[in-house]
N, C-alpha and C. Protein backbone atom coordinates (compact mmCIF):
# COMPACT_ATOMS: atom_id res chain seq x y z
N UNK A 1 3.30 -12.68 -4.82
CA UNK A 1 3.38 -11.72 -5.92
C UNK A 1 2.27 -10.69 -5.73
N UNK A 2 2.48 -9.52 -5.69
CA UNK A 2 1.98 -8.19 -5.35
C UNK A 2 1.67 -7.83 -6.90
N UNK A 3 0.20 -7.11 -7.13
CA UNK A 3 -0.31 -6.81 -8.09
C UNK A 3 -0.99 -5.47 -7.53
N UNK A 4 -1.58 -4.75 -8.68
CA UNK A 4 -2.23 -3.67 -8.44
C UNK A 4 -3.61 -3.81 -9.38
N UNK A 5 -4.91 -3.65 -8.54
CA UNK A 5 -5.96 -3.70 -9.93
C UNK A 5 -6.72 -2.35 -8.89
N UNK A 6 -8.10 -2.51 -9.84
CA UNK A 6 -9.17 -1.34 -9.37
C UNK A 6 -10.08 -1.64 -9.62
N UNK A 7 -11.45 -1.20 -9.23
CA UNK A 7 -12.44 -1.51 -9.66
C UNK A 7 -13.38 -0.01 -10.46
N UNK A 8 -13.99 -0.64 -11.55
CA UNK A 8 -14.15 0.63 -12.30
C UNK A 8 -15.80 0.58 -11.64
N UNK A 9 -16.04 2.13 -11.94
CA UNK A 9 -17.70 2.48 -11.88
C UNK A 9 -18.84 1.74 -11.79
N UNK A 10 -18.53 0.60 -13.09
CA UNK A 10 -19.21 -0.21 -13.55
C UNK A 10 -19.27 -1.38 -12.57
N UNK A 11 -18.18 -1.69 -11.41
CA UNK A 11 -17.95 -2.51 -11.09
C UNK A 11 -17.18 -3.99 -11.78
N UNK A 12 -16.48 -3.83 -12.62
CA UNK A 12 -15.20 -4.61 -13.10
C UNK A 12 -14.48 -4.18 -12.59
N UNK A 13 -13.49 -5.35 -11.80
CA UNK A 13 -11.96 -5.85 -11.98
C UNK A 13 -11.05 -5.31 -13.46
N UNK A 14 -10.32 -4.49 -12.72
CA UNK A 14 -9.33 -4.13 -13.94
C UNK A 14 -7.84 -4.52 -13.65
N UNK A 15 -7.22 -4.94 -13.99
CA UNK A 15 -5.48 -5.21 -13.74
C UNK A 15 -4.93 -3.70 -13.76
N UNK A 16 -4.00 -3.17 -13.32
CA UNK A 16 -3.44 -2.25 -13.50
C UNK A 16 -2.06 -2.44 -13.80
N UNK A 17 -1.46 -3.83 -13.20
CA UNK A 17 -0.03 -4.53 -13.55
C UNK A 17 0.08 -5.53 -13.90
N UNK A 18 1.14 -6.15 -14.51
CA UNK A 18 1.56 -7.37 -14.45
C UNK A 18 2.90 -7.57 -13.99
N UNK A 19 3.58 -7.09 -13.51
CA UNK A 19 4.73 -7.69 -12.37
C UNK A 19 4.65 -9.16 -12.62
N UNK A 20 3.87 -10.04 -12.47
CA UNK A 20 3.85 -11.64 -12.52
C UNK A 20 4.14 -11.87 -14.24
N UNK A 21 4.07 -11.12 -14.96
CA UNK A 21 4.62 -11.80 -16.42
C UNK A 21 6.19 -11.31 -16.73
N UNK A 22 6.96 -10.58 -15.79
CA UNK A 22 8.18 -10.15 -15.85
C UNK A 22 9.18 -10.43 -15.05
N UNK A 23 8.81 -10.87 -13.68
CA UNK A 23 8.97 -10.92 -12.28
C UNK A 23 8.89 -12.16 -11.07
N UNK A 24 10.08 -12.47 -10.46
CA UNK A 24 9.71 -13.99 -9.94
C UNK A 24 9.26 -13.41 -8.64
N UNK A 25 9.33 -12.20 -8.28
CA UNK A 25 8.47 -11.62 -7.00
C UNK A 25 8.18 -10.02 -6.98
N UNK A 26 7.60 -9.62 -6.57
CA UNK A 26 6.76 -8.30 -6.54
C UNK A 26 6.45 -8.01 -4.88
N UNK A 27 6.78 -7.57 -4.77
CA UNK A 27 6.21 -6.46 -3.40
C UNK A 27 5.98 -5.24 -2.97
N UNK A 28 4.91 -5.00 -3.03
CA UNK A 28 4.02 -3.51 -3.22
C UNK A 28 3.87 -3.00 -2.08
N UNK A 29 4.46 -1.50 -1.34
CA UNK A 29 3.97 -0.93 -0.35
C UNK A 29 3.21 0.43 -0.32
N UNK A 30 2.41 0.88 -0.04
CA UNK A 30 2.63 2.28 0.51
C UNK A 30 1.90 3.10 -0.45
N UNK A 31 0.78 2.77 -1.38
CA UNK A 31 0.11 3.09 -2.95
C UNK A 31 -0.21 4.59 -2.43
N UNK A 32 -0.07 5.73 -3.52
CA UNK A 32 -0.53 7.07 -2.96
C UNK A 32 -1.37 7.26 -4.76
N UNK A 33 -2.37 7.97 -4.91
CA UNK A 33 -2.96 8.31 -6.16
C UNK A 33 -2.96 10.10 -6.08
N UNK A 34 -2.21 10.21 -7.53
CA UNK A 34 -1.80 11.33 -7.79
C UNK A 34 -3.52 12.41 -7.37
N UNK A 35 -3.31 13.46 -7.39
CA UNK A 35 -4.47 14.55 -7.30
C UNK A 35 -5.57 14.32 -8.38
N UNK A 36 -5.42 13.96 -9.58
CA UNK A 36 -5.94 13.82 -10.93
C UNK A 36 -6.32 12.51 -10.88
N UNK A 37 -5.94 11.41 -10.56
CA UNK A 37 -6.63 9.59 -10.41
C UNK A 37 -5.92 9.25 -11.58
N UNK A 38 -4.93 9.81 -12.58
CA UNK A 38 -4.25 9.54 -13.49
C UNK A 38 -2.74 8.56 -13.20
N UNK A 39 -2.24 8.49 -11.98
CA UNK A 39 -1.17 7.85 -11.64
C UNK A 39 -1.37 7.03 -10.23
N UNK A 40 -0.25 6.27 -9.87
CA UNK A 40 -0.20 5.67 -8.31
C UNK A 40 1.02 5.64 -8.58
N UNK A 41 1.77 6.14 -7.19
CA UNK A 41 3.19 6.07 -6.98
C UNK A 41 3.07 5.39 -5.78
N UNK A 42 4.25 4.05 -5.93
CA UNK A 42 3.97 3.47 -4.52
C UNK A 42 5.67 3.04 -4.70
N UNK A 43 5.96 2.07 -3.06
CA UNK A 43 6.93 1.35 -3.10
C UNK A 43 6.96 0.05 -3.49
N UNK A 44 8.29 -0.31 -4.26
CA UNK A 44 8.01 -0.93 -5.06
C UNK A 44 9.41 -2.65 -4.75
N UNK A 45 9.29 -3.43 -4.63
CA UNK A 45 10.82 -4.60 -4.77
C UNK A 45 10.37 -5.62 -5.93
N UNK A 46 11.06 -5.86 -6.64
CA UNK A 46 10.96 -6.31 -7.96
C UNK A 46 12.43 -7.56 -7.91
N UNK A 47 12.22 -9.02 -8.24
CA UNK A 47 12.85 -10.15 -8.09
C UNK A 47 12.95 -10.68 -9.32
N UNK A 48 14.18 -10.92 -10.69
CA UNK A 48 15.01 -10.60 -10.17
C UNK A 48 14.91 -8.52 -10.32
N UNK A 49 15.71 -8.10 -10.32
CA UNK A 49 15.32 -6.24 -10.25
C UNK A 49 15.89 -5.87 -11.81
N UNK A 50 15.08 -4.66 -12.35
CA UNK A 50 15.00 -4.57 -13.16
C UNK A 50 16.15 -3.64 -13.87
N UNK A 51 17.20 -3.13 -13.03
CA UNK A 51 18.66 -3.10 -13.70
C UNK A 51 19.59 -3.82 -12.70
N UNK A 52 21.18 -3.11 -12.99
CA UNK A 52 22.03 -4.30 -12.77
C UNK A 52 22.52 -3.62 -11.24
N UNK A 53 22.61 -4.84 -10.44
CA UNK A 53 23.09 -4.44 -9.15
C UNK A 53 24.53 -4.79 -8.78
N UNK A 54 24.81 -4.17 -8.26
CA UNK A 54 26.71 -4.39 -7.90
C UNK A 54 26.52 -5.70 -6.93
N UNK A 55 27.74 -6.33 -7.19
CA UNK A 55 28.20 -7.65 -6.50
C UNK A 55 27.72 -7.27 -4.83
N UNK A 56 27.05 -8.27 -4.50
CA UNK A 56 26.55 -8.03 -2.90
C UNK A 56 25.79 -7.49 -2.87
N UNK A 57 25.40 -6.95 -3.77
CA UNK A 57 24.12 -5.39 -3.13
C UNK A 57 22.79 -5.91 -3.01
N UNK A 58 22.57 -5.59 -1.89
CA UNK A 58 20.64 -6.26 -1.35
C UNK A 58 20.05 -4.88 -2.27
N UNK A 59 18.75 -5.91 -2.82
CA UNK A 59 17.70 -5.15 -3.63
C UNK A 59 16.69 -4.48 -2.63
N UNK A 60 16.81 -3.22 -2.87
CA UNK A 60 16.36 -2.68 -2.04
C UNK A 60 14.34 -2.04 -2.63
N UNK A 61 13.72 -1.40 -1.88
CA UNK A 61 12.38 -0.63 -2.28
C UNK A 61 12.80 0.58 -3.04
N UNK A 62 11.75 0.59 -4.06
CA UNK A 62 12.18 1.60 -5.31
C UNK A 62 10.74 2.31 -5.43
N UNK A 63 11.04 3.56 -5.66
CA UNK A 63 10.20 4.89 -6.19
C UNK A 63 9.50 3.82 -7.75
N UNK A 64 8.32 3.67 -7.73
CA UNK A 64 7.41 3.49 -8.85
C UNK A 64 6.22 4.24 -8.85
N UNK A 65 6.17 4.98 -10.38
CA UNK A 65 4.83 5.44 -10.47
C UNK A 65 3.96 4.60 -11.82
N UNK A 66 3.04 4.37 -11.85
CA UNK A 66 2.07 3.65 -12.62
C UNK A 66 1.05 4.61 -13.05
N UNK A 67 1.18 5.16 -14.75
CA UNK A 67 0.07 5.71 -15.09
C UNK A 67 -1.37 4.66 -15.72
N UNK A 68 -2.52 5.27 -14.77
CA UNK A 68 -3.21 3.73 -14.90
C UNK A 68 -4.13 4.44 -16.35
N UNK A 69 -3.81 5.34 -17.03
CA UNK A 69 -4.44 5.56 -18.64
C UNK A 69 -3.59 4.26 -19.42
N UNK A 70 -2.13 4.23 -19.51
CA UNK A 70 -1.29 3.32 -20.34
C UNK A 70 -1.18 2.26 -20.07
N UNK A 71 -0.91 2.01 -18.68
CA UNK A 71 -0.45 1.03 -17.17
C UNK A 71 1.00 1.06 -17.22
N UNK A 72 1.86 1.93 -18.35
CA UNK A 72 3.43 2.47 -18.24
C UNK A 72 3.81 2.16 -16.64
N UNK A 73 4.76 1.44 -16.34
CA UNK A 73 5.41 1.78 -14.89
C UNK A 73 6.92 2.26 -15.08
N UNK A 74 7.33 3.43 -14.68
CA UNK A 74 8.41 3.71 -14.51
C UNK A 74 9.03 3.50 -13.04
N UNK A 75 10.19 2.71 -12.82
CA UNK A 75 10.64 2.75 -11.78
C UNK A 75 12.46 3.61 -11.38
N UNK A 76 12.13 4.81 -10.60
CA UNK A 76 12.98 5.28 -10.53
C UNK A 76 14.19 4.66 -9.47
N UNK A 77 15.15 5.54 -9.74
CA UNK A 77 16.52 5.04 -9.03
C UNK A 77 16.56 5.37 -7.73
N UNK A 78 15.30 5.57 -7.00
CA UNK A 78 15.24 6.42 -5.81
C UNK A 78 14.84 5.42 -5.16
N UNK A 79 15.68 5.31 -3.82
CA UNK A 79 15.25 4.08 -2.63
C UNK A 79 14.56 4.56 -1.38
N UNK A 80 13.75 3.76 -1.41
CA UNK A 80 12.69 4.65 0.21
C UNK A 80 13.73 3.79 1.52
N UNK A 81 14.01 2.40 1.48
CA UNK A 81 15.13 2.35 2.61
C UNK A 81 15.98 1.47 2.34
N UNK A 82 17.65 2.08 2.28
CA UNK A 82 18.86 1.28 1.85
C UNK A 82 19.55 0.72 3.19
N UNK A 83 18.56 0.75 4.54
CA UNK A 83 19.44 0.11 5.70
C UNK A 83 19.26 -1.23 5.89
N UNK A 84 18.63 -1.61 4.82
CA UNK A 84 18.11 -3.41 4.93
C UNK A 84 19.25 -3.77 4.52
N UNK A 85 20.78 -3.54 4.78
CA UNK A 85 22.09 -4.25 3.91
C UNK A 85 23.07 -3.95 5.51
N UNK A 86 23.13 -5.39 5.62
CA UNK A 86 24.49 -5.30 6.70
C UNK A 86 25.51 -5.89 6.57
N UNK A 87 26.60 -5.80 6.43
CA UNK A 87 27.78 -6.36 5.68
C UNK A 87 27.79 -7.09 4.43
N UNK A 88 26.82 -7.15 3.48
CA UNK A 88 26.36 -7.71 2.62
C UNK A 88 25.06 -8.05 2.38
N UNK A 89 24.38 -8.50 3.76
CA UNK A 89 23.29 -9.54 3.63
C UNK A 89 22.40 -8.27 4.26
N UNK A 90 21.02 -9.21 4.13
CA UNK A 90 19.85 -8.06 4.40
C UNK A 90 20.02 -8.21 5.74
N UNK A 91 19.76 -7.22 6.75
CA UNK A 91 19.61 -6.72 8.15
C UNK A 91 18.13 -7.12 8.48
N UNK A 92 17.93 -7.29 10.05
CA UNK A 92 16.47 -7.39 10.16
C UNK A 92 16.14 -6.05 10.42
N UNK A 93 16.84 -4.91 10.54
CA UNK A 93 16.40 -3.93 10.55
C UNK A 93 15.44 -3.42 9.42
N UNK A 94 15.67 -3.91 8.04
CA UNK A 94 14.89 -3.38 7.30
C UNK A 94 13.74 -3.23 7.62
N UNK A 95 12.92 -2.37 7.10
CA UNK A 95 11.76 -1.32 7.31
C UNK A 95 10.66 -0.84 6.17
N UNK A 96 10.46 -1.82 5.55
CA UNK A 96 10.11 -1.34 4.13
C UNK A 96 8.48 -0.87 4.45
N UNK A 97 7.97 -1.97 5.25
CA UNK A 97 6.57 -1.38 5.62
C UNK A 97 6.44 0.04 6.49
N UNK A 98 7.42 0.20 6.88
CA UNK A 98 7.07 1.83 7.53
C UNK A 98 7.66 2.80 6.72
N UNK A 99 8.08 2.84 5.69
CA UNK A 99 8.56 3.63 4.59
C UNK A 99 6.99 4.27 4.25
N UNK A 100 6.84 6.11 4.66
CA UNK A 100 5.85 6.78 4.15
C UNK A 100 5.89 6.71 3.04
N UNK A 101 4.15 6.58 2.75
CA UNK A 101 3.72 6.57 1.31
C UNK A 101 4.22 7.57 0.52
N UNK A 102 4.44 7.78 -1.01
CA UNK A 102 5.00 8.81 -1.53
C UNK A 102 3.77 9.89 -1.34
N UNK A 103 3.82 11.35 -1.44
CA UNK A 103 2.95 12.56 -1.28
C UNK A 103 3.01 13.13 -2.87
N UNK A 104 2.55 13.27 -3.04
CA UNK A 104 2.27 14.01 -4.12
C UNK A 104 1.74 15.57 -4.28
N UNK A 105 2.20 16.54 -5.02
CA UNK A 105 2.04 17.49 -4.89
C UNK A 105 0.90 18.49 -5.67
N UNK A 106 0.21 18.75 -4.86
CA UNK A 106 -1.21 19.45 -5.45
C UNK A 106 -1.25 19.56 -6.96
N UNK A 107 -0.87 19.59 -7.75
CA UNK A 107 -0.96 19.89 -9.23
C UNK A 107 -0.41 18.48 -9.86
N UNK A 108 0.00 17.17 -9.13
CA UNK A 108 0.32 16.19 -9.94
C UNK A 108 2.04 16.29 -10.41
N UNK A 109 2.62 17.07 -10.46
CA UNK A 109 3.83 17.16 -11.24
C UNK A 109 4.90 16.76 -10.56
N UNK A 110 4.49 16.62 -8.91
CA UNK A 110 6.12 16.55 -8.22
C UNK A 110 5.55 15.40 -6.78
N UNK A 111 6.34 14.69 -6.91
CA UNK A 111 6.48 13.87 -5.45
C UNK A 111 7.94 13.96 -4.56
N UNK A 112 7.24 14.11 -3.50
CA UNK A 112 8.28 13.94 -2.23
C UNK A 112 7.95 12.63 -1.48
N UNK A 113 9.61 12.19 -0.97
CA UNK A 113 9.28 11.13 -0.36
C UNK A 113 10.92 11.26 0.29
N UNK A 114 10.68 9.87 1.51
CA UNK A 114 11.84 10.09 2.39
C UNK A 114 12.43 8.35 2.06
N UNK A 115 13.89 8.88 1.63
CA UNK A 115 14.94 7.87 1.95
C UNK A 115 15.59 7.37 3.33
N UNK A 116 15.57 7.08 3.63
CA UNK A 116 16.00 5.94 4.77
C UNK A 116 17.45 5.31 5.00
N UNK A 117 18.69 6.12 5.20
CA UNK A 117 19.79 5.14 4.60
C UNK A 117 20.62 4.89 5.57
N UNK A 118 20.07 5.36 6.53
CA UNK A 118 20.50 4.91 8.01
C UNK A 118 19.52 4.60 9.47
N UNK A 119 20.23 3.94 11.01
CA UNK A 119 19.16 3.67 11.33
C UNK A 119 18.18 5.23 11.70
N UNK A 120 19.15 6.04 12.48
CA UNK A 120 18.52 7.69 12.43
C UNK A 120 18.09 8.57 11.59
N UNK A 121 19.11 8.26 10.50
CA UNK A 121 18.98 9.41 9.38
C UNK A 121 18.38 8.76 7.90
N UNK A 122 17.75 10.11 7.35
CA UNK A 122 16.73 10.02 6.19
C UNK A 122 17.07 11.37 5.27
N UNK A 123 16.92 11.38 4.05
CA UNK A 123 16.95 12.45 3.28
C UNK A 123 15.10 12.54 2.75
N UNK A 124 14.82 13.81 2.51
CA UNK A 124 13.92 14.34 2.18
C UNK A 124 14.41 14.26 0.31
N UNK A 125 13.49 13.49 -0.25
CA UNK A 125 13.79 13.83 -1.75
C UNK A 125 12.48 14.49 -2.83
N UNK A 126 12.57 15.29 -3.58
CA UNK A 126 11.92 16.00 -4.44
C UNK A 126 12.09 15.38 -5.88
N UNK A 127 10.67 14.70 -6.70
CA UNK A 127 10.93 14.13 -7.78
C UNK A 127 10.13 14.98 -9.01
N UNK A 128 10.24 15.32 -9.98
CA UNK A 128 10.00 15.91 -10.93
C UNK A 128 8.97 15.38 -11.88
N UNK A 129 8.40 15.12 -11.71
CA UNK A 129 7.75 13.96 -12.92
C UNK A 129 7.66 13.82 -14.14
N UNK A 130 7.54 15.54 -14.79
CA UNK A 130 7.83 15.34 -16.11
C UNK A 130 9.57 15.29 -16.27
N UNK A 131 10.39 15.92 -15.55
CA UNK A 131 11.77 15.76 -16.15
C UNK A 131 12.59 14.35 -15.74
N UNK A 132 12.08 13.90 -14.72
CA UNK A 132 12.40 13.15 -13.67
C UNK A 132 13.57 13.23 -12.93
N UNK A 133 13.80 14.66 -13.11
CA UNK A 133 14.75 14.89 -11.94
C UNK A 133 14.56 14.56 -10.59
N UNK A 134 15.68 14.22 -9.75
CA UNK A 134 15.53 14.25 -8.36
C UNK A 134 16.64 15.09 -7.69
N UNK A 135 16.10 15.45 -6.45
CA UNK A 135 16.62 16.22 -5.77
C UNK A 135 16.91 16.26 -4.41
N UNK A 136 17.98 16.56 -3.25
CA UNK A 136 17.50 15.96 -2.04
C UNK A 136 17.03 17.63 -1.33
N UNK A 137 16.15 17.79 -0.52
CA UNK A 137 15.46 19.05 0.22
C UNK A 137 15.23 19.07 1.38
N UNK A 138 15.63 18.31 2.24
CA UNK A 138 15.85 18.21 3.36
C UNK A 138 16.58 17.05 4.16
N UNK A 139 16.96 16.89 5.22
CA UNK A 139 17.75 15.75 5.90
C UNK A 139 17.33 15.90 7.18
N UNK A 140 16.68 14.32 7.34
CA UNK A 140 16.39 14.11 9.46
C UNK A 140 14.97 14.96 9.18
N UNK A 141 13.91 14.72 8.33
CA UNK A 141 12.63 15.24 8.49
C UNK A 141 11.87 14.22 7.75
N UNK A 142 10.66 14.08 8.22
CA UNK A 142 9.42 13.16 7.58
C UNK A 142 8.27 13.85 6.84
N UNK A 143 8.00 13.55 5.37
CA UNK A 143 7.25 14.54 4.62
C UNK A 143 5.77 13.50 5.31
N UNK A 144 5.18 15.22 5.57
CA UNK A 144 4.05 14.69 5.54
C UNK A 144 2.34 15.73 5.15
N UNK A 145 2.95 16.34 3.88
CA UNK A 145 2.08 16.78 3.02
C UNK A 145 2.48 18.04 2.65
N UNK A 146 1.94 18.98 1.59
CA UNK A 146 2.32 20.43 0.67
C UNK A 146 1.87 21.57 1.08
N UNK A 147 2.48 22.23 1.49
CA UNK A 147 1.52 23.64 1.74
C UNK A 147 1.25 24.39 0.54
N UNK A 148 -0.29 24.21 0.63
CA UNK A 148 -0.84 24.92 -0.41
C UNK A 148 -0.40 26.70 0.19
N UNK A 149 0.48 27.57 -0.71
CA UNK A 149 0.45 28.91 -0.84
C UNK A 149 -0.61 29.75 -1.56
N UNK A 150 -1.38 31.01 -1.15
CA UNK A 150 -2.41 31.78 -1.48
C UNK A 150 -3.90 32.33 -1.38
N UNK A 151 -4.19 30.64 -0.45
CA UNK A 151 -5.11 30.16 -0.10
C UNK A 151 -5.45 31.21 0.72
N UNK A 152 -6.62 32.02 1.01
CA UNK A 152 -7.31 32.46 2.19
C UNK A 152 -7.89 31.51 3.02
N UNK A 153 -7.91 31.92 4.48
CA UNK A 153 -8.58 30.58 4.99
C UNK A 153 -9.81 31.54 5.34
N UNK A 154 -10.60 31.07 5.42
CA UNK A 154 -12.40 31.98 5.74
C UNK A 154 -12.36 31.80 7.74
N UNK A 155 -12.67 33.20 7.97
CA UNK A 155 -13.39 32.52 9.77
C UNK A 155 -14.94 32.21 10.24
């Protein structure tokens, strides 16, 4: 069982989850902390899962962000990799540990991260945070950080 804590200033142990009072397993990958230290979006597998899955369907890694002011976890409908399912049953292909950490976008409001739903191919997805929209923004590319626009660079 996969937990999340921190240690404050002071040096206390703080919990940040409890997964173990809801959950007969937890498995945590990939923790990213928003720009502000106000959130962690990581990957997330949750046993049994926390809505309903169609007959056969392997539980796959899920988009979670954790605001550690409330310890609120929202877990979205967004999968970092759905190729762990081969005719039913999980594949050894699955890949959950190499699933990039989610990125987060300079101002806190938006994460990108890459789905996985084949062995080649990946969608680029764009998440909203306050609306929680998602979006897909690219296909067959690996995010790996925001270009800040406006910036002068000094020589």
């Amino acid at each position: 069982m996969d937990e999340i804590f921190a240690l404050t200033k002071d040096g206390e142990i703080q919990r940040l989850t409890y997964f173990a009072n809801h959950f007969d397993k937890a498995k945590i990958n990939n923790l990213s902390w928003s720009p502000d230290s106000k959130s962690i979006a990581f990957w997330v597998t949750l046993e049994p899962p926390p809505y309903q899955l169609s007959a056969n369907a392997y539980q796959d890694v899920r988009l979670a962000v954790l605001n550690t002011e409330t310890l609120e976890i929202t877990v979205y409908c967004i999968s970092g990799d759905n190729i762990g399912l081969e005719n039913g049953v999980p594949s050894p292909k699955f890949i959950s540990e190499q699933i990039p950490a989610p990125i987060w976008s300079p101002d806190g409001m938006q994460i990108v991260v890459e789905n996985r739903y084949a062995d080649d191919n990946s969608r680029l997805i764009l998440l909203d945070i306050p609306s929680g929209k998602a979006v897909e923004i690219g296909k067959d590319i690996e995010p790996v950080g925001w270009m800040i626009s406006g910036l002068k660079q000094s020589r």
